[in-house]
C-alpha atoms as a PDB file:
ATOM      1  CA  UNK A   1    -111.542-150.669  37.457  1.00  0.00           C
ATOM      2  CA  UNK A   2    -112.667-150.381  33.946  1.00  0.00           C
ATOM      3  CA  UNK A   3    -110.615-151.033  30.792  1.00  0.00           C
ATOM      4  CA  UNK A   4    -110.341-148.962  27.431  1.00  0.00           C
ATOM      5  CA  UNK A   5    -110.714-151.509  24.677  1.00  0.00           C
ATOM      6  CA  UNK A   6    -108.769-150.237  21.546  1.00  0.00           C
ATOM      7  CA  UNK A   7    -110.926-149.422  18.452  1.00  0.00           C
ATOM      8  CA  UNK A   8    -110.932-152.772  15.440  1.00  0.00           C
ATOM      9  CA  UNK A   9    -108.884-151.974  13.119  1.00  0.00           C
ATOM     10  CA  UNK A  10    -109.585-153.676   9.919  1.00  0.00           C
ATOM     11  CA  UNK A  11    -107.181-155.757   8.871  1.00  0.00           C
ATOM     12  CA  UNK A  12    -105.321-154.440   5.410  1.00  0.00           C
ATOM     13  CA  UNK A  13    -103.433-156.589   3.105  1.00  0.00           C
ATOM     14  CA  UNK A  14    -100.318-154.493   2.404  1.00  0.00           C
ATOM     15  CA  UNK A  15     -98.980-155.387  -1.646  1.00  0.00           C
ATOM     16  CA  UNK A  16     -95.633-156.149  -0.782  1.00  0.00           C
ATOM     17  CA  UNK A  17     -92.452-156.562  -3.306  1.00  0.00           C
ATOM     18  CA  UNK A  18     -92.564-159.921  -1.956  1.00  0.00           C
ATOM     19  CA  UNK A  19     -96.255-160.600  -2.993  1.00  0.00           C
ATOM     20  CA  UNK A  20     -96.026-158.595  -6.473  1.00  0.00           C
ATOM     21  CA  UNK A  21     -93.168-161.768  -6.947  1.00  0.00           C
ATOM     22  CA  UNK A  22     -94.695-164.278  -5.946  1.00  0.00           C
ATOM     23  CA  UNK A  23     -97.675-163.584  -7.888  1.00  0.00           C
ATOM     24  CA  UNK A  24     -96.022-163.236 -11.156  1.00  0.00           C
ATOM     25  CA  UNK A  25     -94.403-166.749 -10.641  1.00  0.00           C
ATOM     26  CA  UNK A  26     -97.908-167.986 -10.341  1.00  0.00           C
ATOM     27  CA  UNK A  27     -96.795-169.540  -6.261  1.00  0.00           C
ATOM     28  CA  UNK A  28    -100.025-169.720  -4.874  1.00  0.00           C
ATOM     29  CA  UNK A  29     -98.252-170.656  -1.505  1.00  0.00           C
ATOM     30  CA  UNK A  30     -95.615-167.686  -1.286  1.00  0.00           C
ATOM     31  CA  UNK A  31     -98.555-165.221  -2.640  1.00  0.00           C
ATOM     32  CA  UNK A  32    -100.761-166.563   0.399  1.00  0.00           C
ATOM     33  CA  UNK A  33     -97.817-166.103   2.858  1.00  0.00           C
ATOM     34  CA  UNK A  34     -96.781-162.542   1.144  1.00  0.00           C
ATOM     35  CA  UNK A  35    -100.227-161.563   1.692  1.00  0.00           C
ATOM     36  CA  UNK A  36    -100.918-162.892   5.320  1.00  0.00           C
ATOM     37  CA  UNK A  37    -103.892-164.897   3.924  1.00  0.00           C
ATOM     38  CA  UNK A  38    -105.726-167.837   5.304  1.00  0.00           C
ATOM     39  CA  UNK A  39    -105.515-171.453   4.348  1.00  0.00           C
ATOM     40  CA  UNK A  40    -109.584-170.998   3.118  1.00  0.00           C
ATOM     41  CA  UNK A  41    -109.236-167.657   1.710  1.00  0.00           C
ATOM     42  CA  UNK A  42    -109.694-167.772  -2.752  1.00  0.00           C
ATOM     43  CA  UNK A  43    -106.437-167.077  -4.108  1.00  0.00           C
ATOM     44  CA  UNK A  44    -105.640-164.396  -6.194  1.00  0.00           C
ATOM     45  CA  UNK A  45    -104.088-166.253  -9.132  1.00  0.00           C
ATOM     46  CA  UNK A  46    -107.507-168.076  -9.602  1.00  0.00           C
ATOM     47  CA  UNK A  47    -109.819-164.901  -8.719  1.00  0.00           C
ATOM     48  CA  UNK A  48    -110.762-164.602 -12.581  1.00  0.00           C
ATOM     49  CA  UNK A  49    -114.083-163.949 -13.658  1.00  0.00           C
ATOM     50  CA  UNK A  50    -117.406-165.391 -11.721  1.00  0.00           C
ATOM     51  CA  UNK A  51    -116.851-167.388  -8.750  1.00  0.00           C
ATOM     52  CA  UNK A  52    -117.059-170.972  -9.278  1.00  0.00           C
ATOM     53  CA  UNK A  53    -118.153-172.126  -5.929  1.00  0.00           C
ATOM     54  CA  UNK A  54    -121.629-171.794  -4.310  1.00  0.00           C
ATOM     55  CA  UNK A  55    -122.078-168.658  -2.303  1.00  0.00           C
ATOM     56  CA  UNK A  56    -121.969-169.890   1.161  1.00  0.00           C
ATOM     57  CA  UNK A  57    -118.649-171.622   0.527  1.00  0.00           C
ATOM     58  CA  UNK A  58    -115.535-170.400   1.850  1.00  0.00           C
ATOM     59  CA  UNK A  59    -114.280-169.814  -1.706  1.00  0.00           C
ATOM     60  CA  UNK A  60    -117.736-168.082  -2.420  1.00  0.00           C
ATOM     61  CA  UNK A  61    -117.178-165.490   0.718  1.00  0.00           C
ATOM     62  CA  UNK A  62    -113.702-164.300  -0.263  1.00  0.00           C
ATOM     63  CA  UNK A  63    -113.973-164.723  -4.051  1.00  0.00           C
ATOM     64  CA  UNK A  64    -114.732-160.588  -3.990  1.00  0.00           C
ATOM     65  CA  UNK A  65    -111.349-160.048  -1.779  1.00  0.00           C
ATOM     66  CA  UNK A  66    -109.615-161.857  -4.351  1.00  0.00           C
ATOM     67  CA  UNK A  67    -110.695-160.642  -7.356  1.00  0.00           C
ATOM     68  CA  UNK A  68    -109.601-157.083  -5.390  1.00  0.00           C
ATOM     69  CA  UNK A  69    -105.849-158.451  -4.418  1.00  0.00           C
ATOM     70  CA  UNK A  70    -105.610-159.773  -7.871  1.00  0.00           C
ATOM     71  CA  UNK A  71    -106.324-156.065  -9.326  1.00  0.00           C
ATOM     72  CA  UNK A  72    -103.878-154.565  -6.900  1.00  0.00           C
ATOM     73  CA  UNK A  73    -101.285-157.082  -7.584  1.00  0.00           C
ATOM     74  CA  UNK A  74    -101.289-156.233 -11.405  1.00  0.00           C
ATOM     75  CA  UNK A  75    -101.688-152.560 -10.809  1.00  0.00           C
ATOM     76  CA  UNK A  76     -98.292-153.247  -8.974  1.00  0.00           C
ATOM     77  CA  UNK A  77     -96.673-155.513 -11.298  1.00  0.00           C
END
C-alpha cells in the first residue's frame, strides 16, 4: 500500500511582536528564539552591509536571509 507524501512547505519566519522586541533590545539570543533560527544561522542584528565571512561559511550561506529578517524587522518596528 502506497503512501501520499505531503508537499515541502518552505519554512517561513513569521515577524512576531516578540521578535520586533527582541530586536530592538539588540538580544541576539531572544531574536534567534523569536525567529525559530538556528544556532549557525547570521543574525539579524549583525546582517549590515557585505558579509564578512567567506562564502562557503555558514555565516556566508545565510548572510542573504539575514540581511532579509533584518529589513522585515525594521519595516515592523
Amino acid at each position: 500500500m502506497s503512501m501520499k507524501r505531503k508537499p515541502r512547505i518552505p519554512s517561513r519566519t513569521r515577524i512576531t511582536p516578540a521578535a520586533v522586541e527582541a530586536y530592538r533590545a539588540g538580544n541576539r539570543l531572544e531574536l534567534h528564539r523569536a525567529l525559530n533560527l538556528p544556532p549557525w544561522q547570521a543574525s539579524p542584528l549583525d546582517a549590515v552591509g557585505a558579509c564578512p565571512w567567506p562564502p562557503s561559511t555558514a555565516g556566508g550561506r545565510t548572510w542573504a536571509k539575514a540581511q532579509e529578517l533584518r529589513g522585515a524587522l525594521t519595516c515592523a518596528g
